[in-house]
C-alpha atoms as a PDB file:
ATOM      1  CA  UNK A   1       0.000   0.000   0.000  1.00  0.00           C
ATOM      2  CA  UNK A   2       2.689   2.496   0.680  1.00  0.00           C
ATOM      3  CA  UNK A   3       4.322   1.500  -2.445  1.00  0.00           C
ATOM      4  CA  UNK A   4       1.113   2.202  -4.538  1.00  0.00           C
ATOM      5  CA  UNK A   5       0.938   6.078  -3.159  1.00  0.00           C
ATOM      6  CA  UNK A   6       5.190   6.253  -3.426  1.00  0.00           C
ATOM      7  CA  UNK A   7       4.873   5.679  -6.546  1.00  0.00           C
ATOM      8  CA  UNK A   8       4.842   8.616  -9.537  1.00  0.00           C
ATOM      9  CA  UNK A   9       2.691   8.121 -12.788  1.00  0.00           C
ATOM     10  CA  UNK A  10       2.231  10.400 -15.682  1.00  0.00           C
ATOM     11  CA  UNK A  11      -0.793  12.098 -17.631  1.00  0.00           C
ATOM     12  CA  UNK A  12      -1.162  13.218 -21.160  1.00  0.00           C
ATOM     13  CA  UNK A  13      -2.200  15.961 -22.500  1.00  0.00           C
ATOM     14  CA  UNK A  14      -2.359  18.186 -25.345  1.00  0.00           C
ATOM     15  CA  UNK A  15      -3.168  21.481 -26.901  1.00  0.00           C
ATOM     16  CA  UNK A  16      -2.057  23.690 -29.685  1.00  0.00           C
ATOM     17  CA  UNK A  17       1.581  24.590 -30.024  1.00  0.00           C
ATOM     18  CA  UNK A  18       2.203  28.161 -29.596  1.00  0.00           C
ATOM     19  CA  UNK A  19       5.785  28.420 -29.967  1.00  0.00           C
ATOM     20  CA  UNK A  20       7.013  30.959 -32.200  1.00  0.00           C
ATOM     21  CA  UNK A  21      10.530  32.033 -32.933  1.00  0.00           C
ATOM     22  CA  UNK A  22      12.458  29.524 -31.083  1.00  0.00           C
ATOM     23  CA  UNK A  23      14.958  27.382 -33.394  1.00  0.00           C
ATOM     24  CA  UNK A  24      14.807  23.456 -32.972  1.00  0.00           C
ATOM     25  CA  UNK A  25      17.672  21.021 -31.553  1.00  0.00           C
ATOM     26  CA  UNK A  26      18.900  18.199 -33.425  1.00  0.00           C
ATOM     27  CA  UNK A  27      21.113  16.073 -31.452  1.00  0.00           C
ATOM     28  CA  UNK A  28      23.107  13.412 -34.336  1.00  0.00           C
ATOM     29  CA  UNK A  29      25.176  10.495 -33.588  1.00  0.00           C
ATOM     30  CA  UNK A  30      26.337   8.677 -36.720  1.00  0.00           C
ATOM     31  CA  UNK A  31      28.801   6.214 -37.740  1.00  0.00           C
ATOM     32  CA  UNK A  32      29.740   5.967 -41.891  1.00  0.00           C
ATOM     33  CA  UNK A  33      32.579   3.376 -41.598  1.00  0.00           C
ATOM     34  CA  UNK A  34      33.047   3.264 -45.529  1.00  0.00           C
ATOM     35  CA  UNK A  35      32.986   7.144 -45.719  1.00  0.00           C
ATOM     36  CA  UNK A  36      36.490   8.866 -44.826  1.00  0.00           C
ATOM     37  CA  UNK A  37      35.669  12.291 -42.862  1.00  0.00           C
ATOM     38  CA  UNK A  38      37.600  14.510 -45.387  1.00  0.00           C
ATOM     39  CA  UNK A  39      34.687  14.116 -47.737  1.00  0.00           C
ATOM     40  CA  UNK A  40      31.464  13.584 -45.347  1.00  0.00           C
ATOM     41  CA  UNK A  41      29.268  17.202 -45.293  1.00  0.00           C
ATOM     42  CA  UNK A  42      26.596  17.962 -43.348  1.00  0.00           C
ATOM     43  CA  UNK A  43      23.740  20.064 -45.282  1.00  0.00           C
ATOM     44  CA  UNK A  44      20.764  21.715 -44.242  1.00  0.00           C
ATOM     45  CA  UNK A  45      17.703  23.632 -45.992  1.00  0.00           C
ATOM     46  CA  UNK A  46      14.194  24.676 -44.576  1.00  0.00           C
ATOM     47  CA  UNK A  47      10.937  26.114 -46.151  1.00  0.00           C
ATOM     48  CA  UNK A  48      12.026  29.353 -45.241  1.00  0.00           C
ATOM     49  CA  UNK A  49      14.558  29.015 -47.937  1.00  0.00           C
ATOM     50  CA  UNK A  50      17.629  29.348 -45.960  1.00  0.00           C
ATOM     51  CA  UNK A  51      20.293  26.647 -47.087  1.00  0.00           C
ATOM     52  CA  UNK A  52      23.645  25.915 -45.821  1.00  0.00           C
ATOM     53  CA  UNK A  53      25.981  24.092 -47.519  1.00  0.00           C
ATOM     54  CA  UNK A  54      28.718  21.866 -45.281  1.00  0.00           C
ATOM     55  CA  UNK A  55      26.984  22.952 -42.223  1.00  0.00           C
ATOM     56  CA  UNK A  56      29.518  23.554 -39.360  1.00  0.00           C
ATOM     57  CA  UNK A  57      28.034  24.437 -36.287  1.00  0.00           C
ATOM     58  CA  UNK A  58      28.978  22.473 -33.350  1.00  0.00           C
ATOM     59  CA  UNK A  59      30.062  19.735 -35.316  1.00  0.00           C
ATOM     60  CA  UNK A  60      32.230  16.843 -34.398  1.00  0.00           C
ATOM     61  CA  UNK A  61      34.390  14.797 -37.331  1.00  0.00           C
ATOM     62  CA  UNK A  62      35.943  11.936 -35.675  1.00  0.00           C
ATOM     63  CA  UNK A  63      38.368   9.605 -38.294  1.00  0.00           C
ATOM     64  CA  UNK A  64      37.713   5.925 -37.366  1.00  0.00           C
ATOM     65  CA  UNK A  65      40.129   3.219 -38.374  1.00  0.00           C
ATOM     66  CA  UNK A  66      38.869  -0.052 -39.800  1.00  0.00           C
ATOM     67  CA  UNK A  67      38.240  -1.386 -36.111  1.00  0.00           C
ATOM     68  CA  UNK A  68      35.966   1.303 -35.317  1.00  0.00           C
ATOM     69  CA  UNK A  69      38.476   3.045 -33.158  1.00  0.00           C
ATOM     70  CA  UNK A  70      39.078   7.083 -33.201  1.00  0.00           C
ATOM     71  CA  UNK A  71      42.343   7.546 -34.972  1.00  0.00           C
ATOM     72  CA  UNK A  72      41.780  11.774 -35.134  1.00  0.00           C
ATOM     73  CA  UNK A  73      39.339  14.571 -34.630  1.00  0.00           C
ATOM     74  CA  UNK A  74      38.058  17.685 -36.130  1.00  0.00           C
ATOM     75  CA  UNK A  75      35.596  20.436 -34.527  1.00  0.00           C
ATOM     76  CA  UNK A  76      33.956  22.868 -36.832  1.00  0.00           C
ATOM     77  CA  UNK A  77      32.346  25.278 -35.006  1.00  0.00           C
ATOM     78  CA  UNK A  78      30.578  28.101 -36.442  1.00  0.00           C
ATOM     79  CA  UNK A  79      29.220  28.110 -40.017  1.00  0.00           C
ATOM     80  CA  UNK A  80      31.377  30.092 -42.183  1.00  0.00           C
ATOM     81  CA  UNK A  81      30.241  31.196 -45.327  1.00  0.00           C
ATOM     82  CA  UNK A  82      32.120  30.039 -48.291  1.00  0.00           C
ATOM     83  CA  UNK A  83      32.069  32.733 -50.667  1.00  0.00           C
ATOM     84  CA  UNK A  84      34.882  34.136 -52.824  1.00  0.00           C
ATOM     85  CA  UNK A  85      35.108  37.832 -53.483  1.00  0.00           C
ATOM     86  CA  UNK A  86      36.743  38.742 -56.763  1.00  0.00           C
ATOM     87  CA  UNK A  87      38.794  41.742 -57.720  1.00  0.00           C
ATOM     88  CA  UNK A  88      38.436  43.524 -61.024  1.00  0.00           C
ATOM     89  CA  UNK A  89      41.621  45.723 -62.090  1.00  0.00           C
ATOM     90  CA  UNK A  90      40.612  47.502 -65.094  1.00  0.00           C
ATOM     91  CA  UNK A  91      43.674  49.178 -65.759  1.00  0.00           C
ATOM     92  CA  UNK A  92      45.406  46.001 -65.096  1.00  0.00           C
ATOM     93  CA  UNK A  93      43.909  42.691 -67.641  1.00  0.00           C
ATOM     94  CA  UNK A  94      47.614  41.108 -67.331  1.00  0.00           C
ATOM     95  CA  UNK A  95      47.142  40.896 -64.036  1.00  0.00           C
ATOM     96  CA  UNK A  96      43.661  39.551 -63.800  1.00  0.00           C
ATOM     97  CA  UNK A  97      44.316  36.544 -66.184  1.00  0.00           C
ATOM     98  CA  UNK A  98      47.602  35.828 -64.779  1.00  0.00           C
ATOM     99  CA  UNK A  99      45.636  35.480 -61.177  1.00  0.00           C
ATOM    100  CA  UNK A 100      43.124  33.371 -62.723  1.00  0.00           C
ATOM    101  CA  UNK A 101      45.868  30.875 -64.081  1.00  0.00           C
ATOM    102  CA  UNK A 102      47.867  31.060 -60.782  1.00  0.00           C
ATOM    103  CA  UNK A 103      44.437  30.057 -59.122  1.00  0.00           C
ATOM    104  CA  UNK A 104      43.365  26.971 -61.650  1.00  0.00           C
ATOM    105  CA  UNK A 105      47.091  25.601 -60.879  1.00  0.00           C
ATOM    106  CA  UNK A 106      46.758  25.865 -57.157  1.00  0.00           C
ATOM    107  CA  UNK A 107      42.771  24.324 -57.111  1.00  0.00           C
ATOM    108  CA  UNK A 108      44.239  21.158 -59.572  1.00  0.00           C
ATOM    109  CA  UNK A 109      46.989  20.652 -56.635  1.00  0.00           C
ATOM    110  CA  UNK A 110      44.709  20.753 -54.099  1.00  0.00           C
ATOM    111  CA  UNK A 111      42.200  18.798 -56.049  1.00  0.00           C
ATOM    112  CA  UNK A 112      44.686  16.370 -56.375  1.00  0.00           C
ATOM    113  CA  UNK A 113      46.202  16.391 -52.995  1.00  0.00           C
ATOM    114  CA  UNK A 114      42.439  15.960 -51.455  1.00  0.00           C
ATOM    115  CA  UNK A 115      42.089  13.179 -53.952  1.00  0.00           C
ATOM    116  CA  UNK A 116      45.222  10.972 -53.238  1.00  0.00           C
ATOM    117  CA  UNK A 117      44.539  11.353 -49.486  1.00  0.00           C
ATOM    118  CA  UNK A 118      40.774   9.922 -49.702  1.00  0.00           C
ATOM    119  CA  UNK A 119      41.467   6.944 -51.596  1.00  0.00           C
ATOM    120  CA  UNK A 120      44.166   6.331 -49.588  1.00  0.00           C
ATOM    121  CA  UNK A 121      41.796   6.655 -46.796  1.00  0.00           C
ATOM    122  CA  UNK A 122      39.262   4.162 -48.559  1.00  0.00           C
ATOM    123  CA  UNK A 123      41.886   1.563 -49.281  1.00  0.00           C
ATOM    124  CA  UNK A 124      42.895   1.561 -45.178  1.00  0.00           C
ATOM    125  CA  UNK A 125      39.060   1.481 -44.688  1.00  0.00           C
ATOM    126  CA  UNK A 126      38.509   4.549 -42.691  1.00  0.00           C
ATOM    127  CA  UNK A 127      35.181   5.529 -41.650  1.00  0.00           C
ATOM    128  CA  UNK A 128      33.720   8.501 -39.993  1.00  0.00           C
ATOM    129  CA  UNK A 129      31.831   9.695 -37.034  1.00  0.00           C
ATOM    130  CA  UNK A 130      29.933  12.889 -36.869  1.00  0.00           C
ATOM    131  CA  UNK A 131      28.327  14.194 -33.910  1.00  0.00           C
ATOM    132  CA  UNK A 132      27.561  16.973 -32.531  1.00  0.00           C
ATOM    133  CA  UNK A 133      24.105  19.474 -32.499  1.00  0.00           C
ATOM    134  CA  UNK A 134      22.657  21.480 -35.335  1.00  0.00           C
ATOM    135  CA  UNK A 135      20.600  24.618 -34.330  1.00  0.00           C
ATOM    136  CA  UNK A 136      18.044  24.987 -37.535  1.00  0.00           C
ATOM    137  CA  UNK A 137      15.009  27.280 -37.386  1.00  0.00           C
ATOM    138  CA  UNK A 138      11.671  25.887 -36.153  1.00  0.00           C
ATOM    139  CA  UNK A 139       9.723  24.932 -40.041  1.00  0.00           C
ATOM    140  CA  UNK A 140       9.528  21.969 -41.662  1.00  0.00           C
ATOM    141  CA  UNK A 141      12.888  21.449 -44.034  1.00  0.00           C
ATOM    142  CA  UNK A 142      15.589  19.008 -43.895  1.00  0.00           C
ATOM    143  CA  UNK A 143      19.170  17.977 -43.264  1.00  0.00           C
ATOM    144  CA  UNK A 144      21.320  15.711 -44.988  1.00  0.00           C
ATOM    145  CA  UNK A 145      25.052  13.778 -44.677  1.00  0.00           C
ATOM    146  CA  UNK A 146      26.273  12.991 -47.937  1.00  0.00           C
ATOM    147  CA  UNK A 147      29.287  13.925 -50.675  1.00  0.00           C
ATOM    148  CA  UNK A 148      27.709  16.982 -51.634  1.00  0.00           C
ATOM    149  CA  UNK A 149      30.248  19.091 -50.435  1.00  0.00           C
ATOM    150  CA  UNK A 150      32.895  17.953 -52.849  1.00  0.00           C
ATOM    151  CA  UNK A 151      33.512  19.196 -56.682  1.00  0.00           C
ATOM    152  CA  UNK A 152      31.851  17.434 -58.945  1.00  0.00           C
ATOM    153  CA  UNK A 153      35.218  16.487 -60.576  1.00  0.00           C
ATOM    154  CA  UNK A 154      36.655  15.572 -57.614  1.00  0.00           C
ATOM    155  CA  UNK A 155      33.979  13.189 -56.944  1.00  0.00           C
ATOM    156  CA  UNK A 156      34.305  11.749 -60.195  1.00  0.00           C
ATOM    157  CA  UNK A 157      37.859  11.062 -59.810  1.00  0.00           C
ATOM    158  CA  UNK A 158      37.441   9.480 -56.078  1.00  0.00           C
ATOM    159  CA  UNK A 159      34.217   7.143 -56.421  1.00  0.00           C
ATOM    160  CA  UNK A 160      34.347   6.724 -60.347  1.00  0.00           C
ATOM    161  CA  UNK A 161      30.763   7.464 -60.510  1.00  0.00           C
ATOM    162  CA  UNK A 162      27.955   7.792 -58.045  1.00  0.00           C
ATOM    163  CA  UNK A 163      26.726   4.192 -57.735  1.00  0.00           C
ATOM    164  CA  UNK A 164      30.273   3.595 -55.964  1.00  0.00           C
ATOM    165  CA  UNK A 165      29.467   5.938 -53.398  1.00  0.00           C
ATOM    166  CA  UNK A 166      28.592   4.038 -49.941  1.00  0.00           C
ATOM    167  CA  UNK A 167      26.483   5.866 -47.558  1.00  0.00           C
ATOM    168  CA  UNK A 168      26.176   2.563 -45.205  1.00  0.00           C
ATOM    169  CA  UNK A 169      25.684   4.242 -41.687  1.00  0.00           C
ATOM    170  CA  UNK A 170      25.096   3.342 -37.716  1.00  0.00           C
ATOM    171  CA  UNK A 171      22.665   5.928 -35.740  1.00  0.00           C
ATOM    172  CA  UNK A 172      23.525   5.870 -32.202  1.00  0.00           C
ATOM    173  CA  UNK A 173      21.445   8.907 -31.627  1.00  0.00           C
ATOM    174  CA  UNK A 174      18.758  11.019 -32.968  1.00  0.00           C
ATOM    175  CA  UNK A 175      17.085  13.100 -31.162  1.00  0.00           C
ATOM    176  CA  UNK A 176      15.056  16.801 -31.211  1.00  0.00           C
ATOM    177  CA  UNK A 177      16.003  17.983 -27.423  1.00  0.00           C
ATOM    178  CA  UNK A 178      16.959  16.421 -24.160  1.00  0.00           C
ATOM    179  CA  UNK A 179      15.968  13.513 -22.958  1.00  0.00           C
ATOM    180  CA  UNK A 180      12.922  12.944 -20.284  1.00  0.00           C
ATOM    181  CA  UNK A 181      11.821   9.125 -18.387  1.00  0.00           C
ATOM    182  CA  UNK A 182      10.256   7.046 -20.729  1.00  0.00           C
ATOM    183  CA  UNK A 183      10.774   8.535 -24.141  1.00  0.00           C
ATOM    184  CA  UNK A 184      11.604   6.144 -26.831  1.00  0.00           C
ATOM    185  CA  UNK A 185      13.644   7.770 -30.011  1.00  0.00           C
ATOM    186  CA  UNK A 186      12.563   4.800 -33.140  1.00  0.00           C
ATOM    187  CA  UNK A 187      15.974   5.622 -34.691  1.00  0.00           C
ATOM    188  CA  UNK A 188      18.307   4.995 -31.761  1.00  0.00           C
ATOM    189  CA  UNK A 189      20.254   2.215 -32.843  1.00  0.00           C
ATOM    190  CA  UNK A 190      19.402   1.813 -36.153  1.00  0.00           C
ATOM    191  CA  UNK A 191      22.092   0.095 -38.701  1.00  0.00           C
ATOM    192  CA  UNK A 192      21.627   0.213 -42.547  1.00  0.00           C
ATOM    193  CA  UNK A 193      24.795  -1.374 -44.007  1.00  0.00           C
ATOM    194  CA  UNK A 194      24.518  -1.296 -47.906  1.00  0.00           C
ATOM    195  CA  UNK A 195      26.767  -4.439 -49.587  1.00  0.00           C
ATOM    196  CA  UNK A 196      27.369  -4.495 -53.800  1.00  0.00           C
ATOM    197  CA  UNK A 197      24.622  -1.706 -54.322  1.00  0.00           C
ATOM    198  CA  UNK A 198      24.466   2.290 -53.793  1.00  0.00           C
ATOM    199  CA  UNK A 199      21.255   4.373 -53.321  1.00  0.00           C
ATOM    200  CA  UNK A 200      19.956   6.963 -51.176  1.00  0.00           C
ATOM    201  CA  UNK A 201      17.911   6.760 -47.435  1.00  0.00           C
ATOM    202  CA  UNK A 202      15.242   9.133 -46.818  1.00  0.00           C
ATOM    203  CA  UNK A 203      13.710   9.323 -43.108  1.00  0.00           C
ATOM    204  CA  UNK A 204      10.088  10.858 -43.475  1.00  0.00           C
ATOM    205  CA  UNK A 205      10.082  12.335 -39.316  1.00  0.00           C
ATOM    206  CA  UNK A 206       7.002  13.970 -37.894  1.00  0.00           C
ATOM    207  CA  UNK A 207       8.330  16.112 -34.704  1.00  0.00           C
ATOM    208  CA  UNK A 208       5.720  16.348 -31.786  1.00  0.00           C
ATOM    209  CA  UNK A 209       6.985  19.244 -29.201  1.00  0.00           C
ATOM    210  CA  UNK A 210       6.578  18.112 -25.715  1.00  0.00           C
ATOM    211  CA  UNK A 211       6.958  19.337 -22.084  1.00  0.00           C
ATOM    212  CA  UNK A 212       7.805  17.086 -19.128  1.00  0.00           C
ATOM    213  CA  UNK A 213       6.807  18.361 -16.040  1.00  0.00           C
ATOM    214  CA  UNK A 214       8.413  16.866 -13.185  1.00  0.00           C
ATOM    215  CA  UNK A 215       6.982  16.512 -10.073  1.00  0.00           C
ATOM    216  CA  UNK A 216       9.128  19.629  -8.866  1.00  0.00           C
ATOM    217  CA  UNK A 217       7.021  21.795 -11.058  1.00  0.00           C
ATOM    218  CA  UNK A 218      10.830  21.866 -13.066  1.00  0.00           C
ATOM    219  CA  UNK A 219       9.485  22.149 -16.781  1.00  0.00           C
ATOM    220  CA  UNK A 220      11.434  20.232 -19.896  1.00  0.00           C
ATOM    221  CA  UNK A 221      10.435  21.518 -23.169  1.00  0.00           C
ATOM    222  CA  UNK A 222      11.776  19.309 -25.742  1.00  0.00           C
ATOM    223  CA  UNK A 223      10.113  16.859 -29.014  1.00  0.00           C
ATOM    224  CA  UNK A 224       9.022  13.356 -29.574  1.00  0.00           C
ATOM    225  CA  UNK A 225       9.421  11.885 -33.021  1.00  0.00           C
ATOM    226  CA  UNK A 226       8.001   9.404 -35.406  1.00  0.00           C
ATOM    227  CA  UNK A 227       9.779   8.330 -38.444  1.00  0.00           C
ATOM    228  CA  UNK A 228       9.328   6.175 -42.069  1.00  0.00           C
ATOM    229  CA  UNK A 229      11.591   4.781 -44.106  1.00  0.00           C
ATOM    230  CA  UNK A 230      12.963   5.031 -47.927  1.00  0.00           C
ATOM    231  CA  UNK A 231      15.436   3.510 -49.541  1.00  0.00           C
ATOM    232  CA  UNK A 232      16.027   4.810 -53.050  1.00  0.00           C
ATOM    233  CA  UNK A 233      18.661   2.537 -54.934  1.00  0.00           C
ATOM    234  CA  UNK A 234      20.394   4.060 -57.730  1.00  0.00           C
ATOM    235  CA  UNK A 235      19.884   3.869 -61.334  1.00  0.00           C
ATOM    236  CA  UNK A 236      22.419   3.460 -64.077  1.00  0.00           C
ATOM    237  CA  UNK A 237      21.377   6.902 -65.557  1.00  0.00           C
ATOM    238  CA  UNK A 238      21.289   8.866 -62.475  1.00  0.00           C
ATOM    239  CA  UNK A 239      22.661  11.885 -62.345  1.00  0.00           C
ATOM    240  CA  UNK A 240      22.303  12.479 -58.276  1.00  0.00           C
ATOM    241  CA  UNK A 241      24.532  11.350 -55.554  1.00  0.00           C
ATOM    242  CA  UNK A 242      23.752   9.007 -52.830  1.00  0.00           C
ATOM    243  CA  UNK A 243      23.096  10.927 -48.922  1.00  0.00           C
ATOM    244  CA  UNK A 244      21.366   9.909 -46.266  1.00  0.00           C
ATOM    245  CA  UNK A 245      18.079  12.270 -45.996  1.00  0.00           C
ATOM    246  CA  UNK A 246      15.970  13.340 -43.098  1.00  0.00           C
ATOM    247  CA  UNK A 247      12.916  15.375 -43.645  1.00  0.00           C
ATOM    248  CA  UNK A 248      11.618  16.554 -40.707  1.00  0.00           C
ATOM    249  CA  UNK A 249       7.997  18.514 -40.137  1.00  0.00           C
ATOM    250  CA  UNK A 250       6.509  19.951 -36.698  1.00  0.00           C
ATOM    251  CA  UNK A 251       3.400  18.881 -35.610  1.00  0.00           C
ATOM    252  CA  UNK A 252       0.673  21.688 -34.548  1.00  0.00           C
ATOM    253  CA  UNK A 253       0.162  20.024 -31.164  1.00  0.00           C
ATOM    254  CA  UNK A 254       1.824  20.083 -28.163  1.00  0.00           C
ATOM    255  CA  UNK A 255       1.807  16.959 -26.071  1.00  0.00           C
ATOM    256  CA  UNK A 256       2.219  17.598 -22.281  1.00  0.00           C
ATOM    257  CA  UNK A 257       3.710  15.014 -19.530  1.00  0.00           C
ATOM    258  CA  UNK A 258       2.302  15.540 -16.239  1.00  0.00           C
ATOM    259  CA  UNK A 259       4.525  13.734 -12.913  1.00  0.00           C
ATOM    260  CA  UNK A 260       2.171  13.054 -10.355  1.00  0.00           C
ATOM    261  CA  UNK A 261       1.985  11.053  -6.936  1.00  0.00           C
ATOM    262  CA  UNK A 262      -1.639   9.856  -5.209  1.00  0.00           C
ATOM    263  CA  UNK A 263      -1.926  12.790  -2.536  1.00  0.00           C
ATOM    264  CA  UNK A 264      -2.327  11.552   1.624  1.00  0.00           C
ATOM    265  CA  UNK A 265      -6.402  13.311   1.011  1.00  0.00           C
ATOM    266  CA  UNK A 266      -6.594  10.146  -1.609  1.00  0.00           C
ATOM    267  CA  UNK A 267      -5.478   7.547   0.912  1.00  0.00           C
ATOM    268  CA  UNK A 268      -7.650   9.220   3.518  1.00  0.00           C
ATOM    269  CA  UNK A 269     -10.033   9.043   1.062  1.00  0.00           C
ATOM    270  CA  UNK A 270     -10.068   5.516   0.174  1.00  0.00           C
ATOM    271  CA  UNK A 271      -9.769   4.604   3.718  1.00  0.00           C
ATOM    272  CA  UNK A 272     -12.940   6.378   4.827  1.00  0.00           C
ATOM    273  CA  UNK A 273     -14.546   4.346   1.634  1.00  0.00           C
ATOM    274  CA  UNK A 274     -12.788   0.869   2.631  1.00  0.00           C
ATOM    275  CA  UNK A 275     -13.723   1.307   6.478  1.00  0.00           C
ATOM    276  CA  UNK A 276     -17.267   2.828   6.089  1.00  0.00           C
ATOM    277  CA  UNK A 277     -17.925  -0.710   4.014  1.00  0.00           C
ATOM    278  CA  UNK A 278     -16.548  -2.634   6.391  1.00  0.00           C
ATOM    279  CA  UNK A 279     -18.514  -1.279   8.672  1.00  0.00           C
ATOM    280  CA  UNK A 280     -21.899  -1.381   6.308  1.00  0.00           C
ATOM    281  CA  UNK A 281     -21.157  -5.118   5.844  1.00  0.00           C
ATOM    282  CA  UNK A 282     -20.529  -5.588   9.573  1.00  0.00           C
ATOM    283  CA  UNK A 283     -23.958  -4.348  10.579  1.00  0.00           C
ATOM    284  CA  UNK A 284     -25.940  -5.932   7.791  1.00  0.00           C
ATOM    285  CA  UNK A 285     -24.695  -9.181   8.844  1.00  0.00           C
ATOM    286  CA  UNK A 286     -25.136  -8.497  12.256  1.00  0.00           C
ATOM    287  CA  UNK A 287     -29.126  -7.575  11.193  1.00  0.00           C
ATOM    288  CA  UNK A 288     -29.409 -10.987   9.228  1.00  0.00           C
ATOM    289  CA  UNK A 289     -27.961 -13.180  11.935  1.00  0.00           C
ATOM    290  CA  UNK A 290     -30.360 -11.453  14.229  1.00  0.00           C
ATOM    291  CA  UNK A 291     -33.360 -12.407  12.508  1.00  0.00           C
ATOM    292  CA  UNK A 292     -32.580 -15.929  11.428  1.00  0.00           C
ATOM    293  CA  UNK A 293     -31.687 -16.681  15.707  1.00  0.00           C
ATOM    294  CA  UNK A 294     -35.112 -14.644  15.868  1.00  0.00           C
ATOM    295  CA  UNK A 295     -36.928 -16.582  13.418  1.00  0.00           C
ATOM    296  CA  UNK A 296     -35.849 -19.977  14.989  1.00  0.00           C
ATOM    297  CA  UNK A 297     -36.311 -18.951  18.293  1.00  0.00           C
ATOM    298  CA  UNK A 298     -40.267 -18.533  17.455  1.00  0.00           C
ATOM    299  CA  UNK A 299     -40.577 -21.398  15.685  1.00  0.00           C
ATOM    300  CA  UNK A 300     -39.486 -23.720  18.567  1.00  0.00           C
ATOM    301  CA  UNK A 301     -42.579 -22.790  20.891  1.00  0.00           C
ATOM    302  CA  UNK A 302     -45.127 -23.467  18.271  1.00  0.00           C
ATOM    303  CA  UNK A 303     -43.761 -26.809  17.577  1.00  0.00           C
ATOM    304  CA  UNK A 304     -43.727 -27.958  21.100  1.00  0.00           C
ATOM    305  CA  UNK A 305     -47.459 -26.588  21.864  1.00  0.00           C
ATOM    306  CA  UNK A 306     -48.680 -29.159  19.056  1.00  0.00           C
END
């Protein structure tokens, strides 16, 4: 009995999500252990129409080796926007296309620098972890891990075409906030290791913000999730490159989770109840043993008389 009022429970409810102007959490864990880090990008685009390309805020790279094991790291930590200004001497033309020249020679050694060192990542079967939390604004858009971040010729010179391209991948964690008792993320733990085929994974998630209220009146605001799964193998003729795709929408309702604990008026309550029928049963047995003694006791008289 004590254990049964100890004991906290929750309650559900909902009503109509308010928010506005807050940005939303997304908390990623994921292994790609046939994708060396060098090329892996993180993108991101929402209805709003705000993209970013190679997304580096709060970002964690981590080089595995073959055995899984962290070999080196890389933090990227604020977005930085990748734009090149150009210069336009007009008194100087020379100049200009002897700039240009200087810059194609320098981008084909690089090219080829960044090339050599990812295949010779691939062939010692490096992988890559990324981690880390991605601040995005609070409308339905998406965010992807894929290639996209390299030149299109590089890419062609490191996979030899996009149906060599392996986006196999491990997610330890997904998640839309902090965590509260009881929630269940579907995509914790979920492993999708591709073998002699390419093609790209699309995860269809509905986001549900949610409070937790703790007994202490403390309040959690966070999200719950639900999720379906693509998988989109390529084509000969394709012309797109495999990623791993989550498309993400809000829900209009909020769901909140209420701690409570049975209060002492409850057991009082229910004691009153269990002890006034006690009672009730007590005397109504009491009035039916009376009148069966009664009845017998009247009976006995007659039958001696006769």
């Amino acid at each position: 009995m004590n254990q049964y009022y100890l004991t906290t429970y929750t309650v559900h409810q909902m009503s109509v999500d308010l928010k506005r102007g807050e940005t939303l959490p997304i908390h990623i864990n994921m292994t790609f252990p046939a994708l060396p880090c060098e090329i892996v990008s993180v993108d991101a685009i929402d209805m709003s129409g705000k993209h970013e390309v190679d997304l580096d805020t709060n970002i964690w790279k981590l080089r595995l080796n073959r055995e899984g094991h962290i070999i080196g790291t890389e933090y990227l930590s604020d977005l930085v926007e990748k734009e090149h200004s150009h210069k336009h001497d007009h008194h100087d033309e020379h100049h200009d296309e002897h700039a240009e020249k200087k810059h194609e020679h320098l981008f084909n050694e690089d090219a080829e620098k960044l090339i050599k060192k990812v295949k010779d990542a691939m062939e010692n079967g490096e992988g890559c972890r990324v981690y880390g939390v991605l601040d995005v604004q609070r409308v339905a858009g998406n965010f992807h891990i894929s290639v996209h971040g390299l030149n299109i010729f590089v890419a062609q010179q490191i996979f030899e075409g996009s149906s060599h391209v392996n986006v196999s991948h491990m997610i330890d964690d997904l998640s839309f906030g902090p965590k509260y008792p009881g929630i269940h993320n579907p995509l914790d733990g979920t492993s999708r290791i591709l073998r002699d085929t390419s093609g790209t994974f699309k995860y269809y998630i509905k986001v549900v913000p949610t409070e937790y209220r703790y007994l202490s009146k403390e309040v959690l605001p966070t999200n719950q999730f639900s999720v379906n799964e693509y998988f989109v193998p390529m084509k000969p003729n394709d012309k797109s490159w495999p990623a791993v795709y989550f498309l993400y929408d809000l829900s209009p309702i909020t769901v909140t989770i209420k701690e409570e604990r049975r209060s002492f008026l409850h057991f009082l309550t229910r004691l009153c109840a269990v002890l006034g029928g006690t009672f009730a049963m007590t005397g109504m047995l009491d009035r039916w043993m009376y009148l069966i003694i009664e009845s017998l006791t009247k009976s006995k008289p007659t039958s001696m008389i006769r």
